[in-house]
PDB file of N, CA and C in Angstrom:
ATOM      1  N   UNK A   1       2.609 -29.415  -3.747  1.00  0.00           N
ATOM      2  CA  UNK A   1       1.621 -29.010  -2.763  1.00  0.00           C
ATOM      3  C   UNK A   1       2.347 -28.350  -1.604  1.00  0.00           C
ATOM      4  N   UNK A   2       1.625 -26.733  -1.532  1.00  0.00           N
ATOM      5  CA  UNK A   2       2.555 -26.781  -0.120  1.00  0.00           C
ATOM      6  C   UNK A   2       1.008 -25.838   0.946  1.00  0.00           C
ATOM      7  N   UNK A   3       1.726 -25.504   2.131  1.00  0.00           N
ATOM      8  CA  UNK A   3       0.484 -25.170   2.850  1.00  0.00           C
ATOM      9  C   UNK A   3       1.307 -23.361   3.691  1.00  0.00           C
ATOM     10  N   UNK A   4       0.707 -22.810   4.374  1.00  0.00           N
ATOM     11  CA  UNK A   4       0.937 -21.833   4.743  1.00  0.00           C
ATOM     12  C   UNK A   4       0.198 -22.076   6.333  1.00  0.00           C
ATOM     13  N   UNK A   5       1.035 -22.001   7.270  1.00  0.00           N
ATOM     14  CA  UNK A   5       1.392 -22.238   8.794  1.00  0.00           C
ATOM     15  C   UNK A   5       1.541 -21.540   9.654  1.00  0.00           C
ATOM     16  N   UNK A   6       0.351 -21.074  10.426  1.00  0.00           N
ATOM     17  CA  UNK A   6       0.656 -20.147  11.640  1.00  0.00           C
ATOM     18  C   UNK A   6       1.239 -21.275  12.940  1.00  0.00           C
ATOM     19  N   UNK A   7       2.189 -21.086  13.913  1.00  0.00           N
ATOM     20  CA  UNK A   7       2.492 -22.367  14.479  1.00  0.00           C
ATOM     21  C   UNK A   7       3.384 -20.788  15.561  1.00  0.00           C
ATOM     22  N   UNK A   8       2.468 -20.979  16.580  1.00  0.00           N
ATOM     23  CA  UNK A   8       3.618 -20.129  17.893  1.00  0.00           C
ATOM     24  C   UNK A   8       3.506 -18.617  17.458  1.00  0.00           C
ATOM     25  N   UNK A   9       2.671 -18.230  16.993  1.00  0.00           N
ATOM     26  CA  UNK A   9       2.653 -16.756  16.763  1.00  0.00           C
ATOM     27  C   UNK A   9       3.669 -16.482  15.007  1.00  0.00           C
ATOM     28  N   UNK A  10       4.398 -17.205  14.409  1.00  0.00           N
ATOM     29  CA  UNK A  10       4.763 -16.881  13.368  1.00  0.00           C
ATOM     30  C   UNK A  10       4.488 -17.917  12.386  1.00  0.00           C
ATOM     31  N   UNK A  11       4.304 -17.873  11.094  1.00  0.00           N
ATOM     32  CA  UNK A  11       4.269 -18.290   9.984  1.00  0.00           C
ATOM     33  C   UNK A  11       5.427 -18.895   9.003  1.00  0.00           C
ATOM     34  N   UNK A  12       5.348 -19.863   8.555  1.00  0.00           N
ATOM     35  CA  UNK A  12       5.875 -20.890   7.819  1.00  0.00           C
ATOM     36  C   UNK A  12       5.439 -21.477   6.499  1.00  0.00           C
ATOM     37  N   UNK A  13       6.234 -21.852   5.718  1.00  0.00           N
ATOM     38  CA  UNK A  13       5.856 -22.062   4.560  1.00  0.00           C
ATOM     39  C   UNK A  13       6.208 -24.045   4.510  1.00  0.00           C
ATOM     40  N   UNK A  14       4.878 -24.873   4.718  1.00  0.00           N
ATOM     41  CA  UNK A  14       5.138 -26.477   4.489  1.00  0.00           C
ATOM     42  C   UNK A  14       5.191 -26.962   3.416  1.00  0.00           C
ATOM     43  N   UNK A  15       5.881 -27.576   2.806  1.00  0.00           N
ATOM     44  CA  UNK A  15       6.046 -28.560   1.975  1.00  0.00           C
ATOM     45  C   UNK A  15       6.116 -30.151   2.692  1.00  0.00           C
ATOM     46  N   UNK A  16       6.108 -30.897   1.812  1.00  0.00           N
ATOM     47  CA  UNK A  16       5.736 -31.932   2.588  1.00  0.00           C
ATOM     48  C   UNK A  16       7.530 -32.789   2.399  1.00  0.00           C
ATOM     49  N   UNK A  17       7.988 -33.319   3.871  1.00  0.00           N
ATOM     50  CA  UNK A  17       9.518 -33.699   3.370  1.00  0.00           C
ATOM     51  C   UNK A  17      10.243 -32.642   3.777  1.00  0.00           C
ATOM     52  N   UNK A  18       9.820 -31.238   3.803  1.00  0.00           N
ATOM     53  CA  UNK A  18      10.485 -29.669   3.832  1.00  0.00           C
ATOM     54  C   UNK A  18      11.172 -30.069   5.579  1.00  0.00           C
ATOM     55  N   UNK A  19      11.958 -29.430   6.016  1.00  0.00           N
ATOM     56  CA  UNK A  19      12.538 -29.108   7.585  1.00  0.00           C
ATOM     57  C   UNK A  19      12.245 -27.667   8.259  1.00  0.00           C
ATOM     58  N   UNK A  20      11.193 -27.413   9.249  1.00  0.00           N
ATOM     59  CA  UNK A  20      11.045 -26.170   9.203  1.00  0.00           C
ATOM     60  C   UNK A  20      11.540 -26.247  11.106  1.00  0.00           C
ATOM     61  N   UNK A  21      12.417 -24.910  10.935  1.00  0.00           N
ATOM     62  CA  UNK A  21      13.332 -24.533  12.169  1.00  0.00           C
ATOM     63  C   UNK A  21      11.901 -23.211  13.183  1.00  0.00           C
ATOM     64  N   UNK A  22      11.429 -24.059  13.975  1.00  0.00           N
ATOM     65  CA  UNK A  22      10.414 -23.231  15.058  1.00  0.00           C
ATOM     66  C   UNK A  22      10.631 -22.881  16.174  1.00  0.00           C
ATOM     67  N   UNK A  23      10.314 -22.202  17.011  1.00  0.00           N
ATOM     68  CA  UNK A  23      11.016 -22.301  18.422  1.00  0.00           C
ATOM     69  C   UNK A  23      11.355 -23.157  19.092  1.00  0.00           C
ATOM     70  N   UNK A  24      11.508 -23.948  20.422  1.00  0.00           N
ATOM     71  CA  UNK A  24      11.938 -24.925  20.898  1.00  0.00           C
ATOM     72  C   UNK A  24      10.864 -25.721  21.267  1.00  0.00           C
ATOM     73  N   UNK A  25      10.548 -26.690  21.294  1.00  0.00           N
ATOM     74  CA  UNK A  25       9.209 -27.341  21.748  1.00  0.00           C
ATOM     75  C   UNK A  25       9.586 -28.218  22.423  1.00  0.00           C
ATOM     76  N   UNK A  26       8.726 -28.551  23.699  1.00  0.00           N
ATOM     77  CA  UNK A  26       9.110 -29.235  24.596  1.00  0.00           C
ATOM     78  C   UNK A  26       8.398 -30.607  24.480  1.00  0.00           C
ATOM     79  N   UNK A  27       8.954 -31.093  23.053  1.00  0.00           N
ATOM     80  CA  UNK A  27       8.454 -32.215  22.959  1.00  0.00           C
ATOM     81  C   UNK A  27      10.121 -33.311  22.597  1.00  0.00           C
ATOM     82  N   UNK A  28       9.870 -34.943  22.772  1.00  0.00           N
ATOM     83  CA  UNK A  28      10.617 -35.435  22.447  1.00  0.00           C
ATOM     84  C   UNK A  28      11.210 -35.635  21.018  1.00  0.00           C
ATOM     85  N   UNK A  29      12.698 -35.958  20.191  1.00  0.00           N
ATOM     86  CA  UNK A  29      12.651 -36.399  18.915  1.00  0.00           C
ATOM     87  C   UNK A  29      12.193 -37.396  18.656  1.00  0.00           C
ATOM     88  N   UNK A  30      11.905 -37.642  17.888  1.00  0.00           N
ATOM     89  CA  UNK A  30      10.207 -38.563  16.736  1.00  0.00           C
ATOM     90  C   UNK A  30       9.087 -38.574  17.491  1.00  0.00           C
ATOM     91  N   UNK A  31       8.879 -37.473  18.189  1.00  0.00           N
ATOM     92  CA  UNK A  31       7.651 -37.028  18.586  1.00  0.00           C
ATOM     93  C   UNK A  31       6.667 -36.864  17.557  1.00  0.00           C
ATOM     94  N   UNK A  32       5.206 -36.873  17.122  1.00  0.00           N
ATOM     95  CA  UNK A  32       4.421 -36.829  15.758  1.00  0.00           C
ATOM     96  C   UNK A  32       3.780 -35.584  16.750  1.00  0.00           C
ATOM     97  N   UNK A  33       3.639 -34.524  15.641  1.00  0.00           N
ATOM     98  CA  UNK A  33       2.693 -33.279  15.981  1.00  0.00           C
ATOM     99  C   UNK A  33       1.467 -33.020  15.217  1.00  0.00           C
ATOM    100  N   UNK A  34       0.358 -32.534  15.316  1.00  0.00           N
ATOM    101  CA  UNK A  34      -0.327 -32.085  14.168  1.00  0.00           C
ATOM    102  C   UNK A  34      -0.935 -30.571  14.704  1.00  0.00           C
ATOM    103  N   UNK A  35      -0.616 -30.274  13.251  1.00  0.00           N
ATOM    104  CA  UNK A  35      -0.750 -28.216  13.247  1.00  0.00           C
ATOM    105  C   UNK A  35      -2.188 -28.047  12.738  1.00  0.00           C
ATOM    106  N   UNK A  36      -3.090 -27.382  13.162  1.00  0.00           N
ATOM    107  CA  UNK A  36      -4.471 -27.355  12.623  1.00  0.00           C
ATOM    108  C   UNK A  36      -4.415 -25.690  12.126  1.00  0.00           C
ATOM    109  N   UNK A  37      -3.791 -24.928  12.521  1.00  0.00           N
ATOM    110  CA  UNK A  37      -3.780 -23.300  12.023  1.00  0.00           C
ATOM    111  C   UNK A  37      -2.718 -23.523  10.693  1.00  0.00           C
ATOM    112  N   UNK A  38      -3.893 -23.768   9.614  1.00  0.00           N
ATOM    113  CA  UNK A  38      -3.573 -23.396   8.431  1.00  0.00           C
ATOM    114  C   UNK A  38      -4.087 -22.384   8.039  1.00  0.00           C
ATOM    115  N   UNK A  39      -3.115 -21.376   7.269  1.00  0.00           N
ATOM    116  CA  UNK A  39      -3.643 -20.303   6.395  1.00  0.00           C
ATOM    117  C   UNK A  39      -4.326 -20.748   5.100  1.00  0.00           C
ATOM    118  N   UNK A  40      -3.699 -21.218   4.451  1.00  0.00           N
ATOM    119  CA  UNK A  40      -3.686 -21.313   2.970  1.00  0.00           C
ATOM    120  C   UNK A  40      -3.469 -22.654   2.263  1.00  0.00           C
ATOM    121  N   UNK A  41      -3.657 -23.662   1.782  1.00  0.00           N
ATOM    122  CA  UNK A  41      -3.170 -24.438   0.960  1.00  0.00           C
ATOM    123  C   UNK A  41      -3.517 -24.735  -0.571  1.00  0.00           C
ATOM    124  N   UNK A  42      -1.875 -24.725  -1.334  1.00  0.00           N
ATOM    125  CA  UNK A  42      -1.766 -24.732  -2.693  1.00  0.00           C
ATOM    126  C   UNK A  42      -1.816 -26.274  -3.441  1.00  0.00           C
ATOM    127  N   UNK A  43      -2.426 -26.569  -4.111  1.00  0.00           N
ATOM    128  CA  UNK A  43      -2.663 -27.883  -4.450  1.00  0.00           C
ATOM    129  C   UNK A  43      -2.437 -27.707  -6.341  1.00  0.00           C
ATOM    130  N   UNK A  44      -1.224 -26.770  -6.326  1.00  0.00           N
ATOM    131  CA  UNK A  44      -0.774 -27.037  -7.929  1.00  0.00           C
ATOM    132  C   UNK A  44      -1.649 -25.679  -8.139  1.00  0.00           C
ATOM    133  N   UNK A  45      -3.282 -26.204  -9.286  1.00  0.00           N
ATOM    134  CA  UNK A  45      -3.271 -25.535  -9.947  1.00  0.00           C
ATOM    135  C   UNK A  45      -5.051 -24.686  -8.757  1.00  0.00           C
ATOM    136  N   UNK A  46      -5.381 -25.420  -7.888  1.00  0.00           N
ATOM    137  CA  UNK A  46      -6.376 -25.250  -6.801  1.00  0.00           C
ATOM    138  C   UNK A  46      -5.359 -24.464  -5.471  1.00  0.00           C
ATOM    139  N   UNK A  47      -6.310 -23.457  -4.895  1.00  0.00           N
ATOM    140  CA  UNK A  47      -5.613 -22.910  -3.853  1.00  0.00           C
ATOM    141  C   UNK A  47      -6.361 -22.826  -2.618  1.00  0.00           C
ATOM    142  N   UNK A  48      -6.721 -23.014  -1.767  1.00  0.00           N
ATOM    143  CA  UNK A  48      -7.593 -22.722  -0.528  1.00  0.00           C
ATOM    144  C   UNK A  48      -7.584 -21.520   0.451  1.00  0.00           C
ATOM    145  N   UNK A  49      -7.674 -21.252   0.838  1.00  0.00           N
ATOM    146  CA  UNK A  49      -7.732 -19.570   1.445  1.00  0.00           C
ATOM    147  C   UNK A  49      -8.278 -19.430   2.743  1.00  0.00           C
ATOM    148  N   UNK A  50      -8.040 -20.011   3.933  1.00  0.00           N
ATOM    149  CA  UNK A  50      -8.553 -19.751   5.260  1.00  0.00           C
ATOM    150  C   UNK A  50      -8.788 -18.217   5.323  1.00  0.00           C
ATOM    151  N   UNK A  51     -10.638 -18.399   6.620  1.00  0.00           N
ATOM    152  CA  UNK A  51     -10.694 -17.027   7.017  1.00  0.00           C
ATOM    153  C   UNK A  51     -10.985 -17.372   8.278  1.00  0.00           C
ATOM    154  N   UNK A  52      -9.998 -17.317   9.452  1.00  0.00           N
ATOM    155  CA  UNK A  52      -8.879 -17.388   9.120  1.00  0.00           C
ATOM    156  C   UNK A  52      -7.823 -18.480   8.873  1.00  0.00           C
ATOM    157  N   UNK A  53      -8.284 -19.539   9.041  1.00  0.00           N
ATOM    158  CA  UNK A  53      -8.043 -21.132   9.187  1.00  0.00           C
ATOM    159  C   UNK A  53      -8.976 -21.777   7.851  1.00  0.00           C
ATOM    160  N   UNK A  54      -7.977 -22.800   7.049  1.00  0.00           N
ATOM    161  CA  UNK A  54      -9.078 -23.895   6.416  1.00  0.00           C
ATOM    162  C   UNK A  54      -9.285 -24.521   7.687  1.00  0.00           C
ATOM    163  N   UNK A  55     -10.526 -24.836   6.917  1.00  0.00           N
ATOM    164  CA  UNK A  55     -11.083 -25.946   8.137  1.00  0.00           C
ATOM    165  C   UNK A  55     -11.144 -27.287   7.354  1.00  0.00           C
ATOM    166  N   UNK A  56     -10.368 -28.376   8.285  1.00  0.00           N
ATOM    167  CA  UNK A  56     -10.501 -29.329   8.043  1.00  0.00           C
ATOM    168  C   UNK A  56      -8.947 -29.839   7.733  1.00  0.00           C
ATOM    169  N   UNK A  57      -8.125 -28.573   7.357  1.00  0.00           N
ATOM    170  CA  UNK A  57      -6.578 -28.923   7.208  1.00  0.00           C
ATOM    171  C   UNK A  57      -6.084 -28.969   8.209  1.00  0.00           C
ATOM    172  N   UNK A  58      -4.745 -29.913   8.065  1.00  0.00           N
ATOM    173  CA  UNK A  58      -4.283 -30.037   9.144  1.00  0.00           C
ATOM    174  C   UNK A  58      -2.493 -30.468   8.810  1.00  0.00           C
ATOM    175  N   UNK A  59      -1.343 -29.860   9.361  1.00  0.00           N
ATOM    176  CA  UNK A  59      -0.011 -30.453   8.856  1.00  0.00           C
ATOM    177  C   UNK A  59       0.616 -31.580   9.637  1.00  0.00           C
ATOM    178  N   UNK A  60       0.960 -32.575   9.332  1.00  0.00           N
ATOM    179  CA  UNK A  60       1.642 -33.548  10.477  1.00  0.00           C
ATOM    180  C   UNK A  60       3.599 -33.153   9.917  1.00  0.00           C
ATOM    181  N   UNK A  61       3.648 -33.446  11.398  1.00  0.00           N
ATOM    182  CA  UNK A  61       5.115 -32.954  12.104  1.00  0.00           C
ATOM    183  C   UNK A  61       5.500 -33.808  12.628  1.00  0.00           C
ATOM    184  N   UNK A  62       6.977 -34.557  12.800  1.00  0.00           N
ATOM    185  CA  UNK A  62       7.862 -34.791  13.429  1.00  0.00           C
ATOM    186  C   UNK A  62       9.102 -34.104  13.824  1.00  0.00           C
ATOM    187  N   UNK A  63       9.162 -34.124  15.110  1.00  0.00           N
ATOM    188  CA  UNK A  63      10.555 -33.763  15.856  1.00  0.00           C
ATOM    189  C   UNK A  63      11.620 -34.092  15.373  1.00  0.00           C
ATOM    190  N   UNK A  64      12.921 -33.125  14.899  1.00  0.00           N
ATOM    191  CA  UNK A  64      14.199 -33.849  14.555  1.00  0.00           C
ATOM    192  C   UNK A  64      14.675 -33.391  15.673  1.00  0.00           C
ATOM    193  N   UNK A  65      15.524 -32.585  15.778  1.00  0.00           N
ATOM    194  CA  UNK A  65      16.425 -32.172  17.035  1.00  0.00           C
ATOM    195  C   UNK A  65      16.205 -30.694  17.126  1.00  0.00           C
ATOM    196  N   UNK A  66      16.322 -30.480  18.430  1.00  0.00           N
ATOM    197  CA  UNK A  66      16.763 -29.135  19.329  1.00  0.00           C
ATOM    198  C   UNK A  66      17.842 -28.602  19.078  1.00  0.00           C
ATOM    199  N   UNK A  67      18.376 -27.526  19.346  1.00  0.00           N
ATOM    200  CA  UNK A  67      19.339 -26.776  18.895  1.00  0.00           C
ATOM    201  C   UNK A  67      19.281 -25.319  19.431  1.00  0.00           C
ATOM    202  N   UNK A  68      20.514 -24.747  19.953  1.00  0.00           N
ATOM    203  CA  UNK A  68      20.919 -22.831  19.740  1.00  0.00           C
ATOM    204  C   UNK A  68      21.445 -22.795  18.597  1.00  0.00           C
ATOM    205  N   UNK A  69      21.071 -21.575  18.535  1.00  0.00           N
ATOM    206  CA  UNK A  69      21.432 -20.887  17.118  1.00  0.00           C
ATOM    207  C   UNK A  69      22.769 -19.751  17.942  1.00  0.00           C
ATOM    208  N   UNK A  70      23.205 -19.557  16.598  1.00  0.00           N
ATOM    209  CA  UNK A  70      24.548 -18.641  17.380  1.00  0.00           C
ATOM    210  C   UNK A  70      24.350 -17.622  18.070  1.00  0.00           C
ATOM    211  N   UNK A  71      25.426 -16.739  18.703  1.00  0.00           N
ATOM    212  CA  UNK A  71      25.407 -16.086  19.420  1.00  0.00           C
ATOM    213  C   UNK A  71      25.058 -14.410  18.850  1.00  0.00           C
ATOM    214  N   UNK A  72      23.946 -13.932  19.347  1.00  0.00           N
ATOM    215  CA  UNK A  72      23.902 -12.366  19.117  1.00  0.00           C
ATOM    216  C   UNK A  72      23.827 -11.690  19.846  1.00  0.00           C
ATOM    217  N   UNK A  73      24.871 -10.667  19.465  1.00  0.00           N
ATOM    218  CA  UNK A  73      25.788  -9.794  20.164  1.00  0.00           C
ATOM    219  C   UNK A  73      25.112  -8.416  20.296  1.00  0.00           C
ATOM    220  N   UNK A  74      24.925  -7.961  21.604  1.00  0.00           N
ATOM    221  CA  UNK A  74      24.112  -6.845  21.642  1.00  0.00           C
ATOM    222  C   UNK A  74      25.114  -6.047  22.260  1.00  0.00           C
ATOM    223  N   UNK A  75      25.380  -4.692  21.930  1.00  0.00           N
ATOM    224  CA  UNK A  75      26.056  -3.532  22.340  1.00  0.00           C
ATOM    225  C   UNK A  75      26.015  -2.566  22.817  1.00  0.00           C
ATOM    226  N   UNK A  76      25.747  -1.485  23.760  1.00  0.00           N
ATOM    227  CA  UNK A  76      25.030  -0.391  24.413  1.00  0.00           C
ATOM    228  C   UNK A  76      26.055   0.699  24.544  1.00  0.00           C
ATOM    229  N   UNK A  77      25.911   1.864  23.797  1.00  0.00           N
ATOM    230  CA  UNK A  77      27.292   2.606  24.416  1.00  0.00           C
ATOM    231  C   UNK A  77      26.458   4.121  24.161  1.00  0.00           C
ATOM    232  N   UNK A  78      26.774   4.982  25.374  1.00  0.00           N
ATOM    233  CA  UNK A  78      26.620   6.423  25.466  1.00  0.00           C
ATOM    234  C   UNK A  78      28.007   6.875  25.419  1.00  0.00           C
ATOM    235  N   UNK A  79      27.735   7.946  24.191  1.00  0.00           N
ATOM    236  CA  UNK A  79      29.331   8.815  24.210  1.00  0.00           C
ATOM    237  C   UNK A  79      29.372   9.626  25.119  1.00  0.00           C
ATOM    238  N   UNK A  80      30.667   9.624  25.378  1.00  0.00           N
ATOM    239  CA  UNK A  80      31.277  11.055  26.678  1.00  0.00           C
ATOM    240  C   UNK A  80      30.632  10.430  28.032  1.00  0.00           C
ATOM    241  N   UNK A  81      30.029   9.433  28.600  1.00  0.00           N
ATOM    242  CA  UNK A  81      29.533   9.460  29.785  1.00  0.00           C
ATOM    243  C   UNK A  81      30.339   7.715  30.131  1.00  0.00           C
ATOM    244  N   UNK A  82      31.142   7.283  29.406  1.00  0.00           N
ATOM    245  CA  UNK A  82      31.557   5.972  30.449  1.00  0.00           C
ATOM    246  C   UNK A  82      30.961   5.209  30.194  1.00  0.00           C
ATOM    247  N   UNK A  83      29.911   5.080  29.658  1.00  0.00           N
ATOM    248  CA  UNK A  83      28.676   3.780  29.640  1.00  0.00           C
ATOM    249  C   UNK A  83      28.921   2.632  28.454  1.00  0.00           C
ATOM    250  N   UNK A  84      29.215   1.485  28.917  1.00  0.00           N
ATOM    251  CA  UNK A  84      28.881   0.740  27.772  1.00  0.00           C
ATOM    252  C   UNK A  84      28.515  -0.604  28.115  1.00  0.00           C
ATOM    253  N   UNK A  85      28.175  -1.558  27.156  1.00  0.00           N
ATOM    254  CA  UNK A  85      27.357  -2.709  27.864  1.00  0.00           C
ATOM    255  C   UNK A  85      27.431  -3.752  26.645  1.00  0.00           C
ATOM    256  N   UNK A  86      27.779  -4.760  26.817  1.00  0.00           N
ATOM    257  CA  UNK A  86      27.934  -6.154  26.111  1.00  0.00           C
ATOM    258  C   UNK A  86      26.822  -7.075  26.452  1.00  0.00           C
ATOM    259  N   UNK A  87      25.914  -7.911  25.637  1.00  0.00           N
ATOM    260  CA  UNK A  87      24.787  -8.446  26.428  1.00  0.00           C
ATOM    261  C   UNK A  87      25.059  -9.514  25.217  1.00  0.00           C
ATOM    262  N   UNK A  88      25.007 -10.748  25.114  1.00  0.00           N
ATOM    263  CA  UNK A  88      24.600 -11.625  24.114  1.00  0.00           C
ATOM    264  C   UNK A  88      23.624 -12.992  24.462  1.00  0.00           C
ATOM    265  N   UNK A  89      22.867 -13.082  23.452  1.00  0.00           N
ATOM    266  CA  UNK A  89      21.517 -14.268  23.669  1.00  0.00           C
ATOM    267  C   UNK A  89      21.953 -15.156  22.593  1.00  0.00           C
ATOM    268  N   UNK A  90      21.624 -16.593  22.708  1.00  0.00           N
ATOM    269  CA  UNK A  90      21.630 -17.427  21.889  1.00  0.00           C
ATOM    270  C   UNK A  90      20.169 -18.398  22.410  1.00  0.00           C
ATOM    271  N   UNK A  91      19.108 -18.278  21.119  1.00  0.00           N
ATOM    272  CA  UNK A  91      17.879 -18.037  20.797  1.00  0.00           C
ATOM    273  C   UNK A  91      17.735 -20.231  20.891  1.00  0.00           C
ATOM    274  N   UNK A  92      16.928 -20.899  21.738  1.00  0.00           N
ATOM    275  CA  UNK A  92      16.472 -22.114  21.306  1.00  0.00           C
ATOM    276  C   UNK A  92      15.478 -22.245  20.288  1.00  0.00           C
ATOM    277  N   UNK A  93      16.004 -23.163  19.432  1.00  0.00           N
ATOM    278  CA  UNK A  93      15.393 -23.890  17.852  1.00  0.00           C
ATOM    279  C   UNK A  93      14.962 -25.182  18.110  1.00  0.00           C
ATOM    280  N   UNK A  94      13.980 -25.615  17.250  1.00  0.00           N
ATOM    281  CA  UNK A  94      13.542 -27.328  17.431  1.00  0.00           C
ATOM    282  C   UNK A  94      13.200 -27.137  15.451  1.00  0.00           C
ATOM    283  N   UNK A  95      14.116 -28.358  14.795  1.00  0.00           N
ATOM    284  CA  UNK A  95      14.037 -29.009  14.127  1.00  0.00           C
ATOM    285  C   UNK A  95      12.549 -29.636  13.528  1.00  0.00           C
ATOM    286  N   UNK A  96      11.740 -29.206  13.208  1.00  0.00           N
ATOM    287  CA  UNK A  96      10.686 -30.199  12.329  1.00  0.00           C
ATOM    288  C   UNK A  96      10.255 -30.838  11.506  1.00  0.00           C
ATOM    289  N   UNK A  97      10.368 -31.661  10.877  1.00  0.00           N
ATOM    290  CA  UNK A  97       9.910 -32.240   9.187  1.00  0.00           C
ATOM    291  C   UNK A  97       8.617 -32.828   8.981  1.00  0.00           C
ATOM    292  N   UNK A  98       8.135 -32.447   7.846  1.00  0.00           N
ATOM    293  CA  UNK A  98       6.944 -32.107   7.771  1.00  0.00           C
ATOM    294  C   UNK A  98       6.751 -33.653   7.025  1.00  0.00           C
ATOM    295  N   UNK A  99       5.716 -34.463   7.442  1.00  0.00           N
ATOM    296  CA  UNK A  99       5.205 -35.400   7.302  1.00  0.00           C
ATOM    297  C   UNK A  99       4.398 -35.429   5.890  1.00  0.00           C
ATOM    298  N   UNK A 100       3.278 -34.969   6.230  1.00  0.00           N
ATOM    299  CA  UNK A 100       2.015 -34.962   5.494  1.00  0.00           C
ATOM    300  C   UNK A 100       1.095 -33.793   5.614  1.00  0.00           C
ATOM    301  N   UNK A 101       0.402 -33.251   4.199  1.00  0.00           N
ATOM    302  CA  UNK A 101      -0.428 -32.450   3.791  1.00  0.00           C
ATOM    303  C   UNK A 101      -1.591 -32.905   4.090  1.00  0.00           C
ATOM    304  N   UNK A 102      -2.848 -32.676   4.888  1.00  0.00           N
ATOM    305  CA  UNK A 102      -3.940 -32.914   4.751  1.00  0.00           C
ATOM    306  C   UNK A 102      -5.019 -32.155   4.719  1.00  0.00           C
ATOM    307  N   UNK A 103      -5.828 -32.290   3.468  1.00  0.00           N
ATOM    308  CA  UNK A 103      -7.083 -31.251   3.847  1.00  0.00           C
ATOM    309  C   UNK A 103      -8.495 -32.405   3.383  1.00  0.00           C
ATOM    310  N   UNK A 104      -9.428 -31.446   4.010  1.00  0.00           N
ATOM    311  CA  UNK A 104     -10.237 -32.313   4.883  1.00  0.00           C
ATOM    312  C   UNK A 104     -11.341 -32.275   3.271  1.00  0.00           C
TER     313      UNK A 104
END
């Protein structure tokens, strides 16, 4: 069984047990979440199809840990004029594991 997850503007694929890496959430670890923007859920050989949400599904979440992800390296250079520019971001992650599948 797995489900299909809009969560923060991007999409995810749940399994249940699965670890899914989301932006940072300003919640505590073993925090319990529940996601109600489901797209889709696959139940084997049954499939469900939100328009745009099932209704009635819902994913439960726990917090593992926070985290940066490495460093990316941004570079800026104009030829012949002197210009160049080094910029790097390292992006916050939050850890999730997916509890339980539920549809209603």
């Amino acid at each position: 069984m797995y489900a299909l997850v809009e969560y923060k503007g991007k999409q995810y694929k749940a399994e249940k047990g699965a670890i899914l890496t989301v932006d940072k959430l300003d919640a505590e670890k073993g925090a319990k979440l529940d996601i109600e923007s489901v797209l889709l859920v696959s139940d084997g050989d049954k499939v469900s199809v939100g328009a745009p949400y099932v209704k009635g599904a819902k994913i439960s979440v726990v917090v593992e840990e926070s985290f940066k992800d490495k460093k990316v390296l941004v570079y800026k250079y104009k030829s012949k004029k002197d210009y160049h520019r080094t910029i790097g971001h390292r992006q916050n992650y939050t850890n999730v594991r997916v509890e339980d599948i539920v549809l209603a």
